[in-house]
C-alpha atoms as a PDB file:
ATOM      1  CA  UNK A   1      -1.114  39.842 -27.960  1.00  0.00           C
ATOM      2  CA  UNK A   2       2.710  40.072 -27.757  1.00  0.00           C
ATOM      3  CA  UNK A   3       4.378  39.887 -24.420  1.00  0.00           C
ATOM      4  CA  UNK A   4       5.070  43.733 -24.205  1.00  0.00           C
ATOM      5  CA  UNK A   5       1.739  44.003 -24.132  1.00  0.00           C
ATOM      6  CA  UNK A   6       0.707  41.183 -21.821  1.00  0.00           C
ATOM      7  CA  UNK A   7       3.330  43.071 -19.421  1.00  0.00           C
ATOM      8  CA  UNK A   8       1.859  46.498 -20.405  1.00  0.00           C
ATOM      9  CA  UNK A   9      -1.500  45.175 -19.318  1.00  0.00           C
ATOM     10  CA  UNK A  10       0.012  43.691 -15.767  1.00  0.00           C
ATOM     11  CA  UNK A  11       1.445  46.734 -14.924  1.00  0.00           C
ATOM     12  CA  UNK A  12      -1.664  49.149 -15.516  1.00  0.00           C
ATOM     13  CA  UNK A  13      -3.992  46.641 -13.746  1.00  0.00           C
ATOM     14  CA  UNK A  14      -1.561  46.793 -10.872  1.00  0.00           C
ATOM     15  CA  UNK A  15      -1.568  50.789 -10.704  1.00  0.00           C
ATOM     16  CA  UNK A  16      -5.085  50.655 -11.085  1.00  0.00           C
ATOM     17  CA  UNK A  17      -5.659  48.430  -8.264  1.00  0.00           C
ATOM     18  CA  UNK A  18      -3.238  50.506  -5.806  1.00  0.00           C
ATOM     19  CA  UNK A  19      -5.036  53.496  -6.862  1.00  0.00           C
ATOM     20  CA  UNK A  20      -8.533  51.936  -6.136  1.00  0.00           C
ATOM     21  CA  UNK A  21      -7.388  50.929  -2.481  1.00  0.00           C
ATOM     22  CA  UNK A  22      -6.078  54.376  -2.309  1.00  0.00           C
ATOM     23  CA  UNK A  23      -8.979  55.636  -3.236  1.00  0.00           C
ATOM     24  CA  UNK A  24     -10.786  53.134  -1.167  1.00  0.00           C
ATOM     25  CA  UNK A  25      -8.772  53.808   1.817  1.00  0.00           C
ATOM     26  CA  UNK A  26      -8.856  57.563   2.010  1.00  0.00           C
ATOM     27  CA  UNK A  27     -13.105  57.060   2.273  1.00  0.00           C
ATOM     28  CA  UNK A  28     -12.892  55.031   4.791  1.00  0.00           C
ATOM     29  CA  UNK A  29     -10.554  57.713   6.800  1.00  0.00           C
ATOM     30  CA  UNK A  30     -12.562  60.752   5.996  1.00  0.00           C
ATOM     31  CA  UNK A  31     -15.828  58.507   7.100  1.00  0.00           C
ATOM     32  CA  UNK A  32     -13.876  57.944  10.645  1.00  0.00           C
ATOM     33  CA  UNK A  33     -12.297  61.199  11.316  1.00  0.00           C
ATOM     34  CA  UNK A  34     -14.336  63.520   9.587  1.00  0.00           C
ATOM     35  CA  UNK A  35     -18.042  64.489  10.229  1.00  0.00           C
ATOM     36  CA  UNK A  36     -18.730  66.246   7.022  1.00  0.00           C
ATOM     37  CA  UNK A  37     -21.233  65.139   4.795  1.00  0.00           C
ATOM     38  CA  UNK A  38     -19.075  63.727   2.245  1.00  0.00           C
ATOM     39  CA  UNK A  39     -21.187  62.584  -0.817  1.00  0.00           C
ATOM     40  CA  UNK A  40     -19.829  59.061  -0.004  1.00  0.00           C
ATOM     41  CA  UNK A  41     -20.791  57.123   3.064  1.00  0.00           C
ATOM     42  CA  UNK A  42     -19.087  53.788   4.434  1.00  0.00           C
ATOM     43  CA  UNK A  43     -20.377  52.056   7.131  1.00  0.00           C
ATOM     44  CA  UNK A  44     -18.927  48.835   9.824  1.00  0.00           C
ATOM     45  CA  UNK A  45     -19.714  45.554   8.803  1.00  0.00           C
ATOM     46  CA  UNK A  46     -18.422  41.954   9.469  1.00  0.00           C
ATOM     47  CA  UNK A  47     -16.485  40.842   7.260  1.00  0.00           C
ATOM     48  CA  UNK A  48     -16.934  38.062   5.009  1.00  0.00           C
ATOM     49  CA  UNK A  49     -13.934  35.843   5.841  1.00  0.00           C
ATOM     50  CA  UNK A  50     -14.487  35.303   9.542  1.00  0.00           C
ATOM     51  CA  UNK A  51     -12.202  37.472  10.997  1.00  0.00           C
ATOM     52  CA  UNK A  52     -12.846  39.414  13.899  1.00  0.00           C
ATOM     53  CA  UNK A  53     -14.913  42.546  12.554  1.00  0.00           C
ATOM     54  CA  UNK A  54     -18.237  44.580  13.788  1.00  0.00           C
ATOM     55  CA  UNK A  55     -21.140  44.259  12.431  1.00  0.00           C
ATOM     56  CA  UNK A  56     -23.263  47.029  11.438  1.00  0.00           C
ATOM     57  CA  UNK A  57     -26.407  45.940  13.592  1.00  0.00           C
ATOM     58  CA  UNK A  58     -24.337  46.646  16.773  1.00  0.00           C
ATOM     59  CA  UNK A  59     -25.319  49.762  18.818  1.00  0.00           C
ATOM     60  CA  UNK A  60     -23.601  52.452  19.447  1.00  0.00           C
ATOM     61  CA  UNK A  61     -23.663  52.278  22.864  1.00  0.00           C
ATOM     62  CA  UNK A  62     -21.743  48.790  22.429  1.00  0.00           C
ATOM     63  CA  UNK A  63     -19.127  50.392  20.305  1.00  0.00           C
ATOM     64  CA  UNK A  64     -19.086  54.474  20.601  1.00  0.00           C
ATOM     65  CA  UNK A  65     -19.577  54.397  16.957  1.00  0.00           C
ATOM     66  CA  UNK A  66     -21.479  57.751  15.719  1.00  0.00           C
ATOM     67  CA  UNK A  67     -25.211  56.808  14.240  1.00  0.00           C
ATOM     68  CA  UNK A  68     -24.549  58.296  10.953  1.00  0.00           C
ATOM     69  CA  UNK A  69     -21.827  56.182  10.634  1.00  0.00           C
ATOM     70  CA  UNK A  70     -23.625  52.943  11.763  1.00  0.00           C
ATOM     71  CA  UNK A  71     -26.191  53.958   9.437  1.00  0.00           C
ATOM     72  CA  UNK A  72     -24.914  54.686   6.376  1.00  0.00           C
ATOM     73  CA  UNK A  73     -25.605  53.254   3.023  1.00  0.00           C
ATOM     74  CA  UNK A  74     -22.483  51.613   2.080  1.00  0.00           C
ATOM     75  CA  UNK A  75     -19.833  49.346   3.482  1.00  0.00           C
ATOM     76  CA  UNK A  76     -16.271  48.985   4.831  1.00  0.00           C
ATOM     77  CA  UNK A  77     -14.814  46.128   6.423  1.00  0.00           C
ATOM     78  CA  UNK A  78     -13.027  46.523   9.975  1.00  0.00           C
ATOM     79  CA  UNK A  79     -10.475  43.531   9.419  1.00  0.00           C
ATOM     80  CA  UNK A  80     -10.500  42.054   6.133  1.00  0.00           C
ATOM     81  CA  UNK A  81      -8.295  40.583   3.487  1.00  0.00           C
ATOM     82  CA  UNK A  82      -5.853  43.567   3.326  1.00  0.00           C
ATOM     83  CA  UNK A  83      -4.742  42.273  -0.143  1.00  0.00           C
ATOM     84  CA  UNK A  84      -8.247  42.762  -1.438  1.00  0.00           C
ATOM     85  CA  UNK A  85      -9.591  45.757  -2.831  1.00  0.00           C
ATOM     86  CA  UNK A  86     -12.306  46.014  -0.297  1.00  0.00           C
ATOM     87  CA  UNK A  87     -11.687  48.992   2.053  1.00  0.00           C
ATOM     88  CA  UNK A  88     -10.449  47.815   5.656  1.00  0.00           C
ATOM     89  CA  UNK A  89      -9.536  49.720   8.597  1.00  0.00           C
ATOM     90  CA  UNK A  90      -6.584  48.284   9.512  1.00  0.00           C
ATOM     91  CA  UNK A  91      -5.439  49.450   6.205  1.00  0.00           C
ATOM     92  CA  UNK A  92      -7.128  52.484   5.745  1.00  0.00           C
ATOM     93  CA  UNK A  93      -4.699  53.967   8.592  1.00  0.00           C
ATOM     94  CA  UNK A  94      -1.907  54.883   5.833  1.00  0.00           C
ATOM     95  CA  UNK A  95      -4.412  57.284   4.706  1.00  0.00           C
ATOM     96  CA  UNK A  96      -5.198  59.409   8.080  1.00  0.00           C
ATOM     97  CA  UNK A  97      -2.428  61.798   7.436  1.00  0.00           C
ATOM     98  CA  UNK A  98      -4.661  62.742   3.825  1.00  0.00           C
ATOM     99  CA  UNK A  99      -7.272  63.069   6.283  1.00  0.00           C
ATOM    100  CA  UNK A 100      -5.317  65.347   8.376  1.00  0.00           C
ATOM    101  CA  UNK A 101      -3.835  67.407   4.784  1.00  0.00           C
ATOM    102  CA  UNK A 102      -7.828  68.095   4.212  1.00  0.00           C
ATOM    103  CA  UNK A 103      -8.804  69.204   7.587  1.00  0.00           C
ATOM    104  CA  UNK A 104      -5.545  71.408   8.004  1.00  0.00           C
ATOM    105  CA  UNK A 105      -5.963  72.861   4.646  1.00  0.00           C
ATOM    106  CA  UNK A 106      -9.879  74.253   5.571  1.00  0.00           C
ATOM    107  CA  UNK A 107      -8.805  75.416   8.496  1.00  0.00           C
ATOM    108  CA  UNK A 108      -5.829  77.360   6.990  1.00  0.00           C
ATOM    109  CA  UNK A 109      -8.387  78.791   4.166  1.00  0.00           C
ATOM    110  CA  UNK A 110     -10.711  80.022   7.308  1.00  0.00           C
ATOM    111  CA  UNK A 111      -7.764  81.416   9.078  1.00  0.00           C
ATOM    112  CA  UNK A 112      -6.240  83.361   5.843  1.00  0.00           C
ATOM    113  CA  UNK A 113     -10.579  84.306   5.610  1.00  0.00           C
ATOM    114  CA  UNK A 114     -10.885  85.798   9.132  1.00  0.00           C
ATOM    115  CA  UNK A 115      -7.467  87.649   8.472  1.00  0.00           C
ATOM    116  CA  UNK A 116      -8.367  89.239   5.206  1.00  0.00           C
ATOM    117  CA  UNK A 117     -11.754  90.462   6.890  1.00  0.00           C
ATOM    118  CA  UNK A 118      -9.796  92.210   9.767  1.00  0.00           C
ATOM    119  CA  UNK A 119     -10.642  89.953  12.908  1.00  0.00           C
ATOM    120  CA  UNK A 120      -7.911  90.597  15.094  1.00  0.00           C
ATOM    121  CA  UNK A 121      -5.180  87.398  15.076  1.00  0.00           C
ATOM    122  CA  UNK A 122      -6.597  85.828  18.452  1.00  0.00           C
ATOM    123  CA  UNK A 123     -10.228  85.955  16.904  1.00  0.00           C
ATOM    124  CA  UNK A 124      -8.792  84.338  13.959  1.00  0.00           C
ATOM    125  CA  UNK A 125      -6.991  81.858  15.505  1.00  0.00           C
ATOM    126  CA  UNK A 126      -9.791  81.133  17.908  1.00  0.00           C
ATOM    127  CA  UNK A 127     -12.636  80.347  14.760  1.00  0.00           C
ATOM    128  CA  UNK A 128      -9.675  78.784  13.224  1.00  0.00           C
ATOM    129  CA  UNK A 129      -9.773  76.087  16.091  1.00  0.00           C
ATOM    130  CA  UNK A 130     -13.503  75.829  16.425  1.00  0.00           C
ATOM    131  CA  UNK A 131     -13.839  75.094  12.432  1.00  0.00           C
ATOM    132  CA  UNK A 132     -11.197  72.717  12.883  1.00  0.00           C
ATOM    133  CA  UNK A 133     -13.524  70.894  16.038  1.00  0.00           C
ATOM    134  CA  UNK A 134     -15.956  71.020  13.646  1.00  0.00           C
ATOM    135  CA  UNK A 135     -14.577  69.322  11.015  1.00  0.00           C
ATOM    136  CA  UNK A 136     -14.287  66.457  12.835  1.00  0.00           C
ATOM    137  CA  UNK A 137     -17.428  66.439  15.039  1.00  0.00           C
ATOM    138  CA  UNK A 138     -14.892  67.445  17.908  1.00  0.00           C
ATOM    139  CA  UNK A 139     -14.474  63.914  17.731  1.00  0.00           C
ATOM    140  CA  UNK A 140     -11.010  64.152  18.989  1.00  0.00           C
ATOM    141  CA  UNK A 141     -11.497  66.605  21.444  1.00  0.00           C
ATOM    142  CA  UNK A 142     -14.221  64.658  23.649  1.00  0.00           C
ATOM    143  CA  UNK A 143     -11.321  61.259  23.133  1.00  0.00           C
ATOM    144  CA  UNK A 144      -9.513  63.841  25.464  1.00  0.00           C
ATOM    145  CA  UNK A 145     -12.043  64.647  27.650  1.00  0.00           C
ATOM    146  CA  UNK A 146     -12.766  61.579  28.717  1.00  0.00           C
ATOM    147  CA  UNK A 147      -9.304  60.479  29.039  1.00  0.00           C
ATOM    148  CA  UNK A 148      -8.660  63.311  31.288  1.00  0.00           C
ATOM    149  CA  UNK A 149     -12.000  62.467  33.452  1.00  0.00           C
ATOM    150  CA  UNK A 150     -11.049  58.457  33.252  1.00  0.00           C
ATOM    151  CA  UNK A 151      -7.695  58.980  34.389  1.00  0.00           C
ATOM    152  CA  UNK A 152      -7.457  62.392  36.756  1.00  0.00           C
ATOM    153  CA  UNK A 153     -11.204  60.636  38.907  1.00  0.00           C
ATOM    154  CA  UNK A 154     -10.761  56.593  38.308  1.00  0.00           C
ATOM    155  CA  UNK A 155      -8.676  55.288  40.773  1.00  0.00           C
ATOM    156  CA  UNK A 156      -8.684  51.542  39.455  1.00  0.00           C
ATOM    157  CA  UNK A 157      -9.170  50.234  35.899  1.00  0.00           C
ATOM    158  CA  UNK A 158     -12.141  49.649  35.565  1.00  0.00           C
ATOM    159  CA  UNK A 159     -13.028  52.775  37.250  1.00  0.00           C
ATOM    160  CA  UNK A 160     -10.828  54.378  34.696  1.00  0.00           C
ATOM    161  CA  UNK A 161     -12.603  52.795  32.031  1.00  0.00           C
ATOM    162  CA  UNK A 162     -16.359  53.216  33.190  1.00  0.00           C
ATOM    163  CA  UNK A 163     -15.866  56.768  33.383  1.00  0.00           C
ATOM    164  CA  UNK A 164     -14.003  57.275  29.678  1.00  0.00           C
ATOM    165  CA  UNK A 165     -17.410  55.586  29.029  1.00  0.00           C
ATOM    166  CA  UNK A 166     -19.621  57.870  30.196  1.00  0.00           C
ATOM    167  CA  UNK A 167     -21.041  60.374  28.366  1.00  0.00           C
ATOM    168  CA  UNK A 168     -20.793  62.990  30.410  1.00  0.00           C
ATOM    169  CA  UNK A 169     -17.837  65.814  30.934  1.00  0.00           C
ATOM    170  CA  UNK A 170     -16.287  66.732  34.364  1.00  0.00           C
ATOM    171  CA  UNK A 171     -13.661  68.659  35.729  1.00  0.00           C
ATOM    172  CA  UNK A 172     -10.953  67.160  34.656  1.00  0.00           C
ATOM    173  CA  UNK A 173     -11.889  66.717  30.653  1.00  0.00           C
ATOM    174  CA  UNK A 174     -13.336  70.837  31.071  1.00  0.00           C
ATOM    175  CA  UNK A 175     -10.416  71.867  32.613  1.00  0.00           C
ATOM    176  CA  UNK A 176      -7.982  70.147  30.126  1.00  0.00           C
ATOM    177  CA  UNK A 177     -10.111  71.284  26.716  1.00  0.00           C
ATOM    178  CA  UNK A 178      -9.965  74.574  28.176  1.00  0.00           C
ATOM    179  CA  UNK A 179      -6.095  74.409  28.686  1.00  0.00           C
ATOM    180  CA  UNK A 180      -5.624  72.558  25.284  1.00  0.00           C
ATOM    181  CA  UNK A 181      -7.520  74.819  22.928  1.00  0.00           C
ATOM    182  CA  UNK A 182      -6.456  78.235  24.363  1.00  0.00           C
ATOM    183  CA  UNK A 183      -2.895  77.084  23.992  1.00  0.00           C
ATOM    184  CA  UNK A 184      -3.465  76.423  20.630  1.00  0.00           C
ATOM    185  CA  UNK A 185      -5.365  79.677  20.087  1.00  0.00           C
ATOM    186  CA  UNK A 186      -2.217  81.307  21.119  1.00  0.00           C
ATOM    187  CA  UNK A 187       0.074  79.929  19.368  1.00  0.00           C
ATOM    188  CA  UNK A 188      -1.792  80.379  15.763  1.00  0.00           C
ATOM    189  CA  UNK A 189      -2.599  83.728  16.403  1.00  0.00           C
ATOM    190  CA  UNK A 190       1.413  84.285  17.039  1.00  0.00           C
ATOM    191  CA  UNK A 191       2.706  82.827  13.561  1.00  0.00           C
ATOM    192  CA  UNK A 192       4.219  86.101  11.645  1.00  0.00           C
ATOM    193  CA  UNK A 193       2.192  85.078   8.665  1.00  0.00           C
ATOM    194  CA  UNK A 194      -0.711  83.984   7.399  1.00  0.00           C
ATOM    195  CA  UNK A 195       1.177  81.242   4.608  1.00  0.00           C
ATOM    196  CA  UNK A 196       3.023  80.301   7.725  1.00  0.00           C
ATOM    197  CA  UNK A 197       0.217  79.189   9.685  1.00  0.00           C
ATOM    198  CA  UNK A 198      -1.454  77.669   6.979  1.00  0.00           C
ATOM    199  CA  UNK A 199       1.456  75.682   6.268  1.00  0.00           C
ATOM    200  CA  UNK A 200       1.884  74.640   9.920  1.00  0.00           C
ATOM    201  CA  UNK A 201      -1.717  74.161  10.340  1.00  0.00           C
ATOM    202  CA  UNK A 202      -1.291  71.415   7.504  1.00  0.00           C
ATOM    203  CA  UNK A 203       1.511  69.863   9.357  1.00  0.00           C
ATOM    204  CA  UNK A 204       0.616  69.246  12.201  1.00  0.00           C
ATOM    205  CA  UNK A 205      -3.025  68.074  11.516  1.00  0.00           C
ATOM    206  CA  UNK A 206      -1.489  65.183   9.212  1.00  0.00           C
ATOM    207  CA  UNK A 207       1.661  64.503  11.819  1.00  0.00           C
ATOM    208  CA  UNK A 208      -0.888  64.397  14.734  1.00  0.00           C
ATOM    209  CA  UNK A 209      -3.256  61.861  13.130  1.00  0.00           C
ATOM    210  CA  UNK A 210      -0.397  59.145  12.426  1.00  0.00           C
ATOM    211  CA  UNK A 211       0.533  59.467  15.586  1.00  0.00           C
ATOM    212  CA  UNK A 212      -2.837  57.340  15.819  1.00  0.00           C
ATOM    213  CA  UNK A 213      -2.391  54.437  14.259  1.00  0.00           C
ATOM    214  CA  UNK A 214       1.127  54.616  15.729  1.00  0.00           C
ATOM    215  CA  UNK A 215      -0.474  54.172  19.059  1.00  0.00           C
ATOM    216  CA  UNK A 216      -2.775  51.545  18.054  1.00  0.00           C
ATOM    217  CA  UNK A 217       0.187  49.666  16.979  1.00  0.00           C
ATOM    218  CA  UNK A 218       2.492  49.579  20.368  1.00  0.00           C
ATOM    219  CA  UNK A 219      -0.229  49.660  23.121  1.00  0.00           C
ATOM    220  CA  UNK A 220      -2.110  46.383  23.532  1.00  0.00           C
ATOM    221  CA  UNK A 221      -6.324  46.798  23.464  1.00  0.00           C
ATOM    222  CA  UNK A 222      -7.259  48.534  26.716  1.00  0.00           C
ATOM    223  CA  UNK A 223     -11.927  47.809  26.474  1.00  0.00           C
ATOM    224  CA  UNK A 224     -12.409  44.604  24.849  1.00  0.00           C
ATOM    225  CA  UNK A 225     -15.364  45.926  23.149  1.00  0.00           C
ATOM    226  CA  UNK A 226     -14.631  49.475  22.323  1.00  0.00           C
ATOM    227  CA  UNK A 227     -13.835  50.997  18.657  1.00  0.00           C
ATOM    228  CA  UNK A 228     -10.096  50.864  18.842  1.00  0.00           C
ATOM    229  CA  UNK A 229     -10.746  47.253  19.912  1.00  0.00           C
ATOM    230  CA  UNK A 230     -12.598  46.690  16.450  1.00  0.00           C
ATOM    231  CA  UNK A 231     -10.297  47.871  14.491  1.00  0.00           C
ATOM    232  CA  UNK A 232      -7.483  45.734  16.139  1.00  0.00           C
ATOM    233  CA  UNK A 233      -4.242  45.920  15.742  1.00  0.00           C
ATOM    234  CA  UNK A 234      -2.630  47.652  12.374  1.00  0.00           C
ATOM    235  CA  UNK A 235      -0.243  46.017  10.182  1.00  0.00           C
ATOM    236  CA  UNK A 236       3.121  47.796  10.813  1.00  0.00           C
ATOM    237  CA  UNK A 237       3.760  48.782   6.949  1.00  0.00           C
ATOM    238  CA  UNK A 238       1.103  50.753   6.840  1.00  0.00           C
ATOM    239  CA  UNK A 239       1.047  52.574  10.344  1.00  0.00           C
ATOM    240  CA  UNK A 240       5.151  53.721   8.572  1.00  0.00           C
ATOM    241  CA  UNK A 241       3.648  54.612   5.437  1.00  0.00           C
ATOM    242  CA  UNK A 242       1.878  57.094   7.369  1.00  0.00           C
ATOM    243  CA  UNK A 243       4.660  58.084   9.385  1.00  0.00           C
ATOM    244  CA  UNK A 244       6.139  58.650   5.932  1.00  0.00           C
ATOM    245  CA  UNK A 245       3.190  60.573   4.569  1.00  0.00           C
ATOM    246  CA  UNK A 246       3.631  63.123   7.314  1.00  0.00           C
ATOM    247  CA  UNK A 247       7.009  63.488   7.812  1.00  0.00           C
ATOM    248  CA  UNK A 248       7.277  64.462   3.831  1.00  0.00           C
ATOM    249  CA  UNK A 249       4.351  66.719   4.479  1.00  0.00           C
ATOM    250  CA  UNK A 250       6.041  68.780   7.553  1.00  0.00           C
ATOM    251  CA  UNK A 251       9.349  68.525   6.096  1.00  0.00           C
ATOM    252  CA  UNK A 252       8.434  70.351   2.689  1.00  0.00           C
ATOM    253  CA  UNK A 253       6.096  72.940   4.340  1.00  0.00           C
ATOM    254  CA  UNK A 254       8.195  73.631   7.144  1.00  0.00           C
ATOM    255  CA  UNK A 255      11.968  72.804   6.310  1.00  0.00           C
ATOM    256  CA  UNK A 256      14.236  72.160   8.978  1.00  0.00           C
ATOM    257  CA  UNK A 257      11.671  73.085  11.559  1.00  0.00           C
ATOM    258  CA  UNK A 258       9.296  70.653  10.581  1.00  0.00           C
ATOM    259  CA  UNK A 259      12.119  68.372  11.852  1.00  0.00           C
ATOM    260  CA  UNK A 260      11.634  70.208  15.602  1.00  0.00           C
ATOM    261  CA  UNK A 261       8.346  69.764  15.604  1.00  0.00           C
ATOM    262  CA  UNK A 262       7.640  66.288  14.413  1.00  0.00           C
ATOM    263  CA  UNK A 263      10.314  64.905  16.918  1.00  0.00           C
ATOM    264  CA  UNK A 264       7.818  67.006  19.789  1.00  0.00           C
ATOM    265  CA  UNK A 265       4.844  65.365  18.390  1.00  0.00           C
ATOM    266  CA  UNK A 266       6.422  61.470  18.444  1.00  0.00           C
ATOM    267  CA  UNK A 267       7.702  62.848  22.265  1.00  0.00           C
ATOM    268  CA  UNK A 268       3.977  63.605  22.936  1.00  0.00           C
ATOM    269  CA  UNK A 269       2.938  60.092  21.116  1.00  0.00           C
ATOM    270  CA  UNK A 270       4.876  58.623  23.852  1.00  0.00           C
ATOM    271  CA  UNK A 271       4.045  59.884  26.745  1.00  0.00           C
ATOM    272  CA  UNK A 272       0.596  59.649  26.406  1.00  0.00           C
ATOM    273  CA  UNK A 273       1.666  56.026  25.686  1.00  0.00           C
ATOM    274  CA  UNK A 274       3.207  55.631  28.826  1.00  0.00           C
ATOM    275  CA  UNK A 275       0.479  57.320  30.697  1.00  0.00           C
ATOM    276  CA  UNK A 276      -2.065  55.184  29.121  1.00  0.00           C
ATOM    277  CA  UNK A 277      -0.050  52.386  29.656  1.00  0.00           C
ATOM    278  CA  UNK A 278       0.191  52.914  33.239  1.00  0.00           C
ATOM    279  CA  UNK A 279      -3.455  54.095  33.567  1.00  0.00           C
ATOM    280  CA  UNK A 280      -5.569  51.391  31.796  1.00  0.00           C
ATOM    281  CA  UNK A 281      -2.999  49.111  30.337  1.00  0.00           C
ATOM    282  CA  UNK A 282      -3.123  50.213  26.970  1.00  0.00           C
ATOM    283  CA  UNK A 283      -5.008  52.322  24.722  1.00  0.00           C
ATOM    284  CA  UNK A 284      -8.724  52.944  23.724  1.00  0.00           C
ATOM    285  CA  UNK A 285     -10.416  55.181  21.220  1.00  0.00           C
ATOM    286  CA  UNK A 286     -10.443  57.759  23.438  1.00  0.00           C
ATOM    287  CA  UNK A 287      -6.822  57.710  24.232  1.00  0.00           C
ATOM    288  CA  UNK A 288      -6.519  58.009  20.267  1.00  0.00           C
ATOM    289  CA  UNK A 289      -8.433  61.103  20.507  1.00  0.00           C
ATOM    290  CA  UNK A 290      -5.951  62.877  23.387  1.00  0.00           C
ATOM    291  CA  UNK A 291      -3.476  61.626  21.143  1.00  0.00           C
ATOM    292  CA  UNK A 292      -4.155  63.186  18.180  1.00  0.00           C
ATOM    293  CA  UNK A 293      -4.743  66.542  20.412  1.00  0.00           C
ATOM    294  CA  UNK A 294      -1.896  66.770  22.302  1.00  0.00           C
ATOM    295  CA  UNK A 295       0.543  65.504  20.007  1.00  0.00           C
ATOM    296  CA  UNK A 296      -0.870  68.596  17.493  1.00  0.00           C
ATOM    297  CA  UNK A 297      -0.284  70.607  20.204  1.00  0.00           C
ATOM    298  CA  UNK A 298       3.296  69.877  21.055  1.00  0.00           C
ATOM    299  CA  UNK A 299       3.959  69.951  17.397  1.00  0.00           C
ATOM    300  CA  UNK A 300       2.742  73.429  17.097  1.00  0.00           C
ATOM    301  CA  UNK A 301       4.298  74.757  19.869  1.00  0.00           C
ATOM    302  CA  UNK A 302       7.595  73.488  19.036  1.00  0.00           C
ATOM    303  CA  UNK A 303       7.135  75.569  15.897  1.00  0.00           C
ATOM    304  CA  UNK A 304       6.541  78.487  18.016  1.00  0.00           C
ATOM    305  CA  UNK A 305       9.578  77.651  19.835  1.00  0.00           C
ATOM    306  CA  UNK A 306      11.929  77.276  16.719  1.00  0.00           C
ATOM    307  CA  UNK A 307      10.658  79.476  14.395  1.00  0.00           C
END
């Protein structure tokens, strides 16, 4: 074997092993953020160097980690060698935006569905939202809900903190999802056309969820022994690379407004930063949830704004 080919072979092994954790990472995503039943499953385990990790035998009580997820057949590590090909969390956060890209794209489809049957725009817009709660388990939506309970009723930390915990909704978190997914509901059912909305429903479902790992990034660990906690902190290249992700996403569906809207979502990233910061001294899975929401939020309606 010549040494064109020895480099020949280098090179493909190299694609093939980016692709893999690609491939790898994107599972693990759609496993986190998506309850659909993928024909893959990847569930938490410690990892095998000694690192801090969860291990599948955990409850979910201990970790607010779904059952299906616990319980599923095969494996991802939360911190591992991220050099490996093993799946890891803390890498898998490059590929959230991909997550976001699917979960946008469905709900577009629905939307364009519910328009070509005739349902008036708000009745579109409003199924539109519910598939897109769906999608997810409304996973997202109840992170919000308990932040708003935790921080509008807890008047220390820990008080904060217990009642993110608990399971139950009050005032606060029905008051804000009601607030939160009519504005929404409004705002898609305003877009002059139905490519338009799908393309901004796209956007801002892949710019909202790298606002995540964004968050888990600058704000220290808030509950020692919550999901976010597991995951730890994110390696700065790839929280960018999804920055990067979708930023190219919004820019090429939306142009120049995609711009607007994806300096709204990063001014939504931080304040809920700051809140959180000031609240509970940093961030928890649930604050990842209102994240996601509002920042998708302010990103839409700064395309409402521009447009």
């Amino acid at each position: 074997m010549d040494k064109n080919e020895l480099n020949y072979d280098g090179s493909w092994r190299m694609i093939r092993r980016h692709l893999l954790q690609w491939a790898n990472d994107f599972q693990v995503s759609l496993t986190l953020l998506t309850r659909l039943p993928w024909p893959w499953k990847k569930s938490l385990q410690t990892n095998p160097h000694g690192l801090t990790g969860v291990s599948s035998r955990k409850s979910q009580d201990d970790l607010d980690i779904p059952e299906d997820v616990l319980e599923s057949e095969e494996t991802y590590y939360i911190n591992s060698d991220e050099h490996s090909e093993q799946p890891t969390v803390g890498r898998a956060v490059r590929a959230f935006p991909l997550v976001g890209i699917v979960i946008g794209l469905i709900a577009g489809i629905v939307f364009a569905i519910c328009c070509g049957l005739g349902l008036p725009s708000l009745v579109s817009a409003l199924i539109t939202v519910a598939v897109s709660a769906l999608l997810t388990g409304a996973l997202h939506e109840d992170g919000l809900a308990d932040t708003a309970d935790g921080f509008g009723g807890g008047r220390s930390k820990a008080e904060k903190l217990k009642l993110m915990k608990d399971s139950r909704i009050g005032a606060y978190g029905v008051l804000t999802l009601l607030l939160i997914v009519a504005a929404k509901v409004i705002i898609i059912a305003d877009f002059d056309t139905v490519g338009e909305t799908i393309c901004a429903l796209i956007a801002a479902a892949a710019v909202s969820r790298a606002a995540m790992p964004a968050l888990m990034y600058w704000l220290p660990i808030a509950r020692p022994n919550g999901l976010s906690a597991s995951f730890g902190k994110p390696n700065k290249q790839y929280v960018l690379i999804g920055i990067i992700i979708s930023s190219i996403v919004a820019i090429i569906l939306l142009s120049w407004t995609g711009i607007i809207a994806i300096i709204a979502a990063i001014g939504a990233t931080f304040i809920v930063a700051s809140i959180s910061k000031r609240q509970i001294g940093g961030q928890t899975g649930d604050v990842l949830g209102a994240t996601q929401q509002i920042s998708e939020l302010f990103f839409l309606l700064a395309l409402a704004v521009v447009r």
